[in-house]
Protein backbone atom coordinates (compact mmCIF):
# COMPACT_ATOMS: atom_id res chain seq x y z
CA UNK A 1 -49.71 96.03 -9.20
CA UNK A 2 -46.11 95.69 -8.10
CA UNK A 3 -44.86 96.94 -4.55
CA UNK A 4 -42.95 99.77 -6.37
CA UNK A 5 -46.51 101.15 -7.84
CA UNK A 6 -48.19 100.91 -4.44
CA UNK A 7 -48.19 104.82 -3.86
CA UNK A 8 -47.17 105.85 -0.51
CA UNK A 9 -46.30 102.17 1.31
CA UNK A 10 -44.41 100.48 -1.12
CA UNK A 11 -41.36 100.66 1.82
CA UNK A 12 -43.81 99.84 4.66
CA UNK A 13 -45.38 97.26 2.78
CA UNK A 14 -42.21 95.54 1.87
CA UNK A 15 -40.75 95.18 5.21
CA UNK A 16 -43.59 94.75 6.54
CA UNK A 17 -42.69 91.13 8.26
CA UNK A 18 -39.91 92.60 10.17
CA UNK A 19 -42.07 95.47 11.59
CA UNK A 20 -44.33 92.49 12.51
CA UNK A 21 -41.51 90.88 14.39
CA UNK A 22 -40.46 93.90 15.90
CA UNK A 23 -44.29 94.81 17.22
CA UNK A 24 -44.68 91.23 18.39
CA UNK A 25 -41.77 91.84 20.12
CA UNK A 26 -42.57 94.88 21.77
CA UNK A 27 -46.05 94.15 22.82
CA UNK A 28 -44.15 91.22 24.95
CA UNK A 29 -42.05 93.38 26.46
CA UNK A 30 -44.69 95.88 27.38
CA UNK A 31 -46.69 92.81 28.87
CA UNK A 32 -43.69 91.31 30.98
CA UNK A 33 -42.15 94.78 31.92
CA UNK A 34 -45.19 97.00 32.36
CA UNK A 35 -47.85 94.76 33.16
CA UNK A 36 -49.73 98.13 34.34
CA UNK A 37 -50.64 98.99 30.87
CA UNK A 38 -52.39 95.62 29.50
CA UNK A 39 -54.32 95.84 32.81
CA UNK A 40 -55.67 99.28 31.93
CA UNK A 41 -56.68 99.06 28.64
CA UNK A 42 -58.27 95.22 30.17
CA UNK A 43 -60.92 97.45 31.85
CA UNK A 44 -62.09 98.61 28.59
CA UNK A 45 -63.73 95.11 27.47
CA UNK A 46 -67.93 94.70 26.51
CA UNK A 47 -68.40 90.62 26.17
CA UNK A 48 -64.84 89.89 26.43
CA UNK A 49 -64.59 92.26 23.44
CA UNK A 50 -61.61 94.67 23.73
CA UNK A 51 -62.73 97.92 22.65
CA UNK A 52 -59.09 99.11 22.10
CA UNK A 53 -58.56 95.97 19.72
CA UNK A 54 -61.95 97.09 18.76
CA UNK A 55 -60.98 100.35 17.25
CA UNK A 56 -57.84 99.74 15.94
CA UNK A 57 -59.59 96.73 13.88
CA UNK A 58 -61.77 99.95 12.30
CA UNK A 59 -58.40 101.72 11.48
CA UNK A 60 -57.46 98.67 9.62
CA UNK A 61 -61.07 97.61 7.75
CA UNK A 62 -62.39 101.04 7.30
CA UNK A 63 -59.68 101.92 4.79
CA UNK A 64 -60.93 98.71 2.80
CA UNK A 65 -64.45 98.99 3.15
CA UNK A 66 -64.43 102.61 1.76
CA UNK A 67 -62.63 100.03 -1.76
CA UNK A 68 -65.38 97.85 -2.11
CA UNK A 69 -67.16 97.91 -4.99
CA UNK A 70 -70.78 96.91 -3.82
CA UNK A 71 -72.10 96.02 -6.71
CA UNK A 72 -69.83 92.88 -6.72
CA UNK A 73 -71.32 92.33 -3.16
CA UNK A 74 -75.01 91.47 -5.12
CA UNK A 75 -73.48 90.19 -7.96
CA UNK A 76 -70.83 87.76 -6.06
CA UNK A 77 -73.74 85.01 -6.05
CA UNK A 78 -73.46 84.67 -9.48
CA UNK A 79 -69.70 83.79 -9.24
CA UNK A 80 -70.66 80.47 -6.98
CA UNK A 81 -67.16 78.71 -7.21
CA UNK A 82 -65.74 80.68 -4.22
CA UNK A 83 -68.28 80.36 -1.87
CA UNK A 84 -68.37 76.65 -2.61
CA UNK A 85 -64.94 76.47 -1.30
CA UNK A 86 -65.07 78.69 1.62
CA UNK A 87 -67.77 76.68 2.95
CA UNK A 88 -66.73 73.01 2.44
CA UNK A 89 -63.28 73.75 3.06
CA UNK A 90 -64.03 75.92 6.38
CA UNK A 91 -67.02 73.32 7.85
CA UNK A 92 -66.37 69.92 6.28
CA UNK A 93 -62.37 70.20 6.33
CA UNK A 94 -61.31 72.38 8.52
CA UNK A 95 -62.32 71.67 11.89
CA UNK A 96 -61.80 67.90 11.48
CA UNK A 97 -58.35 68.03 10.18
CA UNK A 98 -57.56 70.36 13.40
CA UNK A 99 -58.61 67.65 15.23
CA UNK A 100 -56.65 64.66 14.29
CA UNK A 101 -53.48 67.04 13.67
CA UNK A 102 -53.78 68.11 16.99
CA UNK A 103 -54.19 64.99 17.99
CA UNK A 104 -51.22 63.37 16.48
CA UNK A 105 -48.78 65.80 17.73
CA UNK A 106 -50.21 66.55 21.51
CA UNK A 107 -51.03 63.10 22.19
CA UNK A 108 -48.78 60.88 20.16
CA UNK A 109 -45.48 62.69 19.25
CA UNK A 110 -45.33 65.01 22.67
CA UNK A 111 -46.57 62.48 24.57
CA UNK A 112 -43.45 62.15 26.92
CA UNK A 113 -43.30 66.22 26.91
CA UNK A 114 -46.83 67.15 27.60
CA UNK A 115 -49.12 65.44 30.77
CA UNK A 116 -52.25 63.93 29.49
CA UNK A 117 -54.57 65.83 31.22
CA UNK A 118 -52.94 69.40 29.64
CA UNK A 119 -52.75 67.96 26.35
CA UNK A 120 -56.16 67.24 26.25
CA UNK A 121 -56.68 70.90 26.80
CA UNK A 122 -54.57 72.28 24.21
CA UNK A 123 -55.90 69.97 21.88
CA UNK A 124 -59.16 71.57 22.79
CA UNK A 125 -57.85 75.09 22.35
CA UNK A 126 -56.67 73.54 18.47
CA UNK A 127 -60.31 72.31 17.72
CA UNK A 128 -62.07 75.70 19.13
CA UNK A 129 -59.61 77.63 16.57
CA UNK A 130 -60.48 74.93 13.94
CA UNK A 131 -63.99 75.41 14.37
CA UNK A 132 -64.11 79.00 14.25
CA UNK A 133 -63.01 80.75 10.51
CA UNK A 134 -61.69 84.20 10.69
CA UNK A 135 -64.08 87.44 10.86
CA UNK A 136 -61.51 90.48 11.08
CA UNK A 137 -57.92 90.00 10.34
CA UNK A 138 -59.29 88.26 6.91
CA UNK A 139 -59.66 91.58 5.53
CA UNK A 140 -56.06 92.60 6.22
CA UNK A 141 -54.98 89.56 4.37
CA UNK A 142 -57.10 90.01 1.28
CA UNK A 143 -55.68 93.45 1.18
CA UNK A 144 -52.42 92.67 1.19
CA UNK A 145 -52.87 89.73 -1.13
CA UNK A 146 -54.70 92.02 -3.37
CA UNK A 147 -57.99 90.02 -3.32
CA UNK A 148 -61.40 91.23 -4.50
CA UNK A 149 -62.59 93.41 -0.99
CA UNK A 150 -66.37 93.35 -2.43
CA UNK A 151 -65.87 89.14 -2.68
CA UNK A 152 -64.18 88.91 0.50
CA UNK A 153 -66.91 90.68 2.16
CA UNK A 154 -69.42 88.04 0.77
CA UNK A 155 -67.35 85.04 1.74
CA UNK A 156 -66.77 86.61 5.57
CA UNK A 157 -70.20 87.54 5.85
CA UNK A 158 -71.36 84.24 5.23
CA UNK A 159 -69.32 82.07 7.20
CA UNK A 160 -70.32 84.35 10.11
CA UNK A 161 -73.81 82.88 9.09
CA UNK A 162 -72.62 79.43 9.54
CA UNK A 163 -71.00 80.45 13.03
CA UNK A 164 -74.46 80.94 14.62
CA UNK A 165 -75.45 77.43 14.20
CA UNK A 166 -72.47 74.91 13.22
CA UNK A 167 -69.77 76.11 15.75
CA UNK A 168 -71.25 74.53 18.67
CA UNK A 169 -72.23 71.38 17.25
CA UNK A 170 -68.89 70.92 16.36
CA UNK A 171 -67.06 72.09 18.85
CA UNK A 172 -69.31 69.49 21.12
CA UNK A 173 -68.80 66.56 18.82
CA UNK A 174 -64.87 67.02 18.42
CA UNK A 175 -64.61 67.73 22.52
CA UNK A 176 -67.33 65.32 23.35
CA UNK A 177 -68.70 68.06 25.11
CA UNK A 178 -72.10 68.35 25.45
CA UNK A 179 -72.55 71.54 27.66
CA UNK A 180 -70.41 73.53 25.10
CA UNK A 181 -71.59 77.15 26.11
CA UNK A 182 -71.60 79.98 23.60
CA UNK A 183 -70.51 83.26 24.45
CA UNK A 184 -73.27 84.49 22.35
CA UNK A 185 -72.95 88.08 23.01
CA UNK A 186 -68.96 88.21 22.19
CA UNK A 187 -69.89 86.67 18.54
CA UNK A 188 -72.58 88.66 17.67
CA UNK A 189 -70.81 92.05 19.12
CA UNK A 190 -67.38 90.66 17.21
CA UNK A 191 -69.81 90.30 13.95
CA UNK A 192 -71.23 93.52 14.08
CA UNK A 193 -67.81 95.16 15.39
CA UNK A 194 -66.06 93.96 12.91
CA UNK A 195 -68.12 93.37 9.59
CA UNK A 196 -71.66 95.84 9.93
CA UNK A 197 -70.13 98.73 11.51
CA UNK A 198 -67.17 99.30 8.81
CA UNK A 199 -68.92 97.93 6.09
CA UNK A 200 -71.90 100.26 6.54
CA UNK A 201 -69.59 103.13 7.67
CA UNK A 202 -67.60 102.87 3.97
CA UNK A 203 -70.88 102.33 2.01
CA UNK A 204 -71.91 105.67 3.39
CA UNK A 205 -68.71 107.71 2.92
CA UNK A 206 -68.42 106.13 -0.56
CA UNK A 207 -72.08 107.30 -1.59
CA UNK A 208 -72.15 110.68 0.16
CA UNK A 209 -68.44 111.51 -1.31
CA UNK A 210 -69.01 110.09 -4.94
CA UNK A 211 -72.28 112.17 -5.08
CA UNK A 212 -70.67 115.25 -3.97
CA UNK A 213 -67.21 115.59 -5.31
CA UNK A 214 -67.47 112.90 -7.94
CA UNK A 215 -65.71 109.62 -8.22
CA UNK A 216 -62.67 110.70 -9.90
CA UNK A 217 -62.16 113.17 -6.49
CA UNK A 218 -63.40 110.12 -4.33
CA UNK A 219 -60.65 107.83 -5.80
CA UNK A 220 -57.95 110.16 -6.76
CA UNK A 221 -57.80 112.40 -3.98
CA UNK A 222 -60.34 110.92 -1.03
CA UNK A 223 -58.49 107.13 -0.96
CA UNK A 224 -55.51 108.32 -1.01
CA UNK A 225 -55.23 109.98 2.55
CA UNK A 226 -55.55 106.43 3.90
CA UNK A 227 -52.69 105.32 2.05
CA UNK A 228 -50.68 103.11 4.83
CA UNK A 229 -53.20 103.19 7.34
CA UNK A 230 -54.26 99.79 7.24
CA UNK A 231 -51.05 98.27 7.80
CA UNK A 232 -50.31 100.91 10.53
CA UNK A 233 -53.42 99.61 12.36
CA UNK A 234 -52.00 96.20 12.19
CA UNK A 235 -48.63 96.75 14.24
CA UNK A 236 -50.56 99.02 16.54
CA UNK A 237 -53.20 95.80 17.55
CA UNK A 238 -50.15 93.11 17.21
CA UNK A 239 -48.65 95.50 20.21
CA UNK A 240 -51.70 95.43 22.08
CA UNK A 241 -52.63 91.55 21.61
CA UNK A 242 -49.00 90.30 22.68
CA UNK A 243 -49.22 93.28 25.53
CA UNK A 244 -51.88 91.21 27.13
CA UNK A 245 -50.14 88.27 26.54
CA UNK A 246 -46.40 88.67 27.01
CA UNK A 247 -46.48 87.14 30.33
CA UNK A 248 -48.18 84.05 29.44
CA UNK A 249 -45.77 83.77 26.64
CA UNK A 250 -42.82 84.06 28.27
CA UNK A 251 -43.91 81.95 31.22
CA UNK A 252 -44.72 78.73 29.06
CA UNK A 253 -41.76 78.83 26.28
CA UNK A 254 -41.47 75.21 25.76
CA UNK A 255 -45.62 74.73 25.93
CA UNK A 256 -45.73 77.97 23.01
CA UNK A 257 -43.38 75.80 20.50
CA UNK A 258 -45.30 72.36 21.41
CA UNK A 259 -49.07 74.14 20.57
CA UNK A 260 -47.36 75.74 17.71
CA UNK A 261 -46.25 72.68 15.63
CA UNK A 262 -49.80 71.24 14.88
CA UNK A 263 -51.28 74.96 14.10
CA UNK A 264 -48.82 75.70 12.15
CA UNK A 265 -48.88 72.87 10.12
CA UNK A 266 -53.25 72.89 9.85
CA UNK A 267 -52.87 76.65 8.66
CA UNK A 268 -50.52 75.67 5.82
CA UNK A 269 -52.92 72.49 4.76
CA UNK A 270 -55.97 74.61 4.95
CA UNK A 271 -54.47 77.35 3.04
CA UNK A 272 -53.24 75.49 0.02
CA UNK A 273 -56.58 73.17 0.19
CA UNK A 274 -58.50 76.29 -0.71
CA UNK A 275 -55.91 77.75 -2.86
CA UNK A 276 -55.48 74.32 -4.71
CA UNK A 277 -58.69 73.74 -4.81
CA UNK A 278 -59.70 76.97 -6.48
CA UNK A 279 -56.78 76.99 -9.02
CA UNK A 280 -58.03 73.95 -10.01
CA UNK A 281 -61.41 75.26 -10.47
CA UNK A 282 -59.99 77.92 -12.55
CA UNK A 283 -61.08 80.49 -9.37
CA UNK A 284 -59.92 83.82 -10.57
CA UNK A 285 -56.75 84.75 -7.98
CA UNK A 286 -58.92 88.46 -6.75
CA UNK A 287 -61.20 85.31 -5.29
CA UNK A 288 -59.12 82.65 -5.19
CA UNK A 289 -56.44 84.25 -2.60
CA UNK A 290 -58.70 85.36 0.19
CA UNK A 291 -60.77 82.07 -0.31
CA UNK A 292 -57.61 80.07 1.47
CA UNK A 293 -57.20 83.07 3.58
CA UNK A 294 -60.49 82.83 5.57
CA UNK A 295 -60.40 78.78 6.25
CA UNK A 296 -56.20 79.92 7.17
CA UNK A 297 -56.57 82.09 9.56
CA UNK A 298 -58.92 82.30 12.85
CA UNK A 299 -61.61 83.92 14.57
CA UNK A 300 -59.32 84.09 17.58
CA UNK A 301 -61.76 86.36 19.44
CA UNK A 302 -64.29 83.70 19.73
CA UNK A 303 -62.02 81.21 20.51
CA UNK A 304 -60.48 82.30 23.07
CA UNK A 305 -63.10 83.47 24.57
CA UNK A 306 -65.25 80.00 24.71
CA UNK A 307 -61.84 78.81 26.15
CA UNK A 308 -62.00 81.36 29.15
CA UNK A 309 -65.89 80.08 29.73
CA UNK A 310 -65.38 76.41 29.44
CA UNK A 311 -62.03 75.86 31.06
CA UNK A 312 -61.14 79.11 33.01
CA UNK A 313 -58.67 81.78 32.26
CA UNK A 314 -55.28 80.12 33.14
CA UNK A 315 -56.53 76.54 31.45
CA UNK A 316 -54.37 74.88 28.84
CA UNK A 317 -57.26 75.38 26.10
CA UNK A 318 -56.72 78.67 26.67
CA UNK A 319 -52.96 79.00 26.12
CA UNK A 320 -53.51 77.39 23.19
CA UNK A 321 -56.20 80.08 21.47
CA UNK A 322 -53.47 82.14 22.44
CA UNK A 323 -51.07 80.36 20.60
CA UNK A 324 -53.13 80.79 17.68
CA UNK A 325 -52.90 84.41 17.92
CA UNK A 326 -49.41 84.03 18.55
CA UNK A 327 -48.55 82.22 15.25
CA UNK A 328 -51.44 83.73 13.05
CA UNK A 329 -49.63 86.40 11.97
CA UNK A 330 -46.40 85.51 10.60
CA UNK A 331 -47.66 82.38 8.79
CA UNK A 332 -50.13 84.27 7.45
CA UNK A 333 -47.66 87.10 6.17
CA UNK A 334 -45.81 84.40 4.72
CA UNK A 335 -48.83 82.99 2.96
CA UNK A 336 -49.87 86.24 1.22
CA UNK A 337 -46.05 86.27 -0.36
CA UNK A 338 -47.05 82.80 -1.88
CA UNK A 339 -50.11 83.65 -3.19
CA UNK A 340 -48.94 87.09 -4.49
CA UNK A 341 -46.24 85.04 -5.98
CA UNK A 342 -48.14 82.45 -7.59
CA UNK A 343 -51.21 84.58 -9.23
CA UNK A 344 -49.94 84.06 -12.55
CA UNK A 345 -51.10 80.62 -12.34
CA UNK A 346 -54.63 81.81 -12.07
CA UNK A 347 -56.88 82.95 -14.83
CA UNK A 348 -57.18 86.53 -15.63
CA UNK A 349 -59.76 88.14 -12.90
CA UNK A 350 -63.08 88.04 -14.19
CA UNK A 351 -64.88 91.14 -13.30
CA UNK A 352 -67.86 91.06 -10.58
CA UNK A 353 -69.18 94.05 -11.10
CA UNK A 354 -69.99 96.87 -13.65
CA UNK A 355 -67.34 99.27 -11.93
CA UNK A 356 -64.17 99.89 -13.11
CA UNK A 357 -61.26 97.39 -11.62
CA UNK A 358 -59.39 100.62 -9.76
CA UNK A 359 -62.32 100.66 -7.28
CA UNK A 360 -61.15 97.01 -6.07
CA UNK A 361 -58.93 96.45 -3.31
CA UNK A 362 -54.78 97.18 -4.94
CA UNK A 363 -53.07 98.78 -1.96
């Protein structure tokens, strides 16, 4: 479906990089200028959850969940290919190429701009984003990359199995640390936040609304009012991220651009590793797209918060999860105009389920 035929955000949607910009921009100011405001909605926090983030990561999900077609959800076992990838990429690839990225630019080619000691801990703020795949903002990327919602749900839910038991392994191999401690109750409260809640919440609207008013109503009329509302949630928790953050931002300019190179670069390999990968396979594009997405982009949550708990609040590892945040979102903007600009290359999508395509996931 073409931006024009997007009813109701084809304008939004198409500048939507420069509204990024200009929230990113905004939420900085409000952290520098009004540092009040960050520090209020900071008392709102369960697990070094925010609950404001919290919400506003509904407004964006909810909207998608209420798409999903969950009979692809049973049936997506049967389509292996892009679960394959997902996991290899995101547990066998990922975190190790973080690593020796990192590595190469922190301690080899900044080496005369970065003391050892701090570029040890940025390069363990690279490997905890490395080792942790995204939860949340994946949805928002296989929405606007038109992917398969009921697919994406499979693939996320997943990888948030692998979490439980390969993160800290990892993270303690990479780091050499052996004492690597878990905030258990921030990834189990981000997994349920951010994956049961909505998920179950659209699964009931869906059935309660179809069976009353009728699925014609339910997808004509009902899907319609949220038209919009996903990318609206978006800006709203880019100016409430960088809000918390503008200070640390503006106070470490020339450490932000340093940190930024390698993660930069890692999201780009990741990303086309998948998307390669699954073009090759012949991975229908619905699949294909949000299956570079998730290894792409980060569970930032978790990351920074394991930073906070291993090396304290104002540590260089946790600058650099910050970082992450920081250049998450415009790289991965600019990845979903690739992909949506190279799905011709994939094979026509081959349908999951028994439900009709306009159920999936087309803005």
């Amino acid at each position: 479906m073409s931006e024009s035929q997007k009813p109701g955000i084809g304008f939004f949607a198409k500048y939507l990089s420069l509204w990024v910009a200009l929230c990113i921009a905004l939420g900085v100011a409000i952290g520098y200028f009004l540092p009040g405001v960050p520090a209020f909605l900071g008392r709102f926090e369960y697990a070094k959850v925010s609950i404001p983030v919290a919400l506003l990561i509904w407004l964006m999900i909810y909207p998608m969940m209420l798409k999903v077609d969950f009979t692809s959800i049973k049936n997506a076992g049967k389509k292996p290919k892009g679960l394959i990838i997902t996991l290899v990429v995101n547990w066998l690839i990922k975190p190790f190429t973080m690593y020796l990225i990192a590595w190469f630019f922190l301690k080899v080619v900044f080496k005369t701009l970065i003391p050892l000691d701090l570029s040890t801990e940025y390069l363990a703020g690279a490997v905890l984003l490395g080792a942790a795949p995204c939860t949340a903002m994946v949805f928002v990327w296989s929405y606007l990359s038109d992917g398969d919602a009921g697919y994406t749900v499979v693939q996320v839910a997943v990888n948030d199995l692998v979490i439980l038991f390969a993160f800290t392994p990892i993270v303690a191999f990479l780091l050499g640390v052996s004492d690597v401690h878990v905030p258990w109750d921030t990834l189990l409260l981000s997994v349920v936040l951010f994956v049961v809640i909505p998920l179950g919440f659209g699964a009931i609207t869906r059935s309660r609304l179809i069976k009353r008013r009728g699925k014609e109503w339910f997808e004509g009329v009902f899907l319609k009012k949220f038209d919009g509302i996903t990318e609206a949630g978006l800006l709203l928790t880019l100016v409430i991220l960088f809000a918390f953050q503008g200070r640390v931002i503006l106070a470490n300019p020339l450490a932000i651009v340093l940190i930024a190179v390698p993660l930069v670069i890692q999201t780009y390999l990741i990303f086309f590793i998948g998307y390669g990968w699954a073009k090759a396979w012949k991975v229908p594009y619905e699949v294909a797209a949000p299956a570079g997405m998730i290894g792409a982009s980060n569970f930032f949550e978790l990351s920074v918060a394991v930073a906070i708990s291993l090396f304290g609040l104002s540590s260089g590892a946790a600058l650099a999860t910050v970082v992450g945040v920081l250049t998450e979102v415009p790289v991965m903007l600019s990845l979903v105009k690739i992909a949506k600009a190279t799905r011709s290359k994939f094979p026509a999508a081959i349908e999951l389920s028994a439900e009709p395509a306009v159920s999936r996931i087309k803005g």
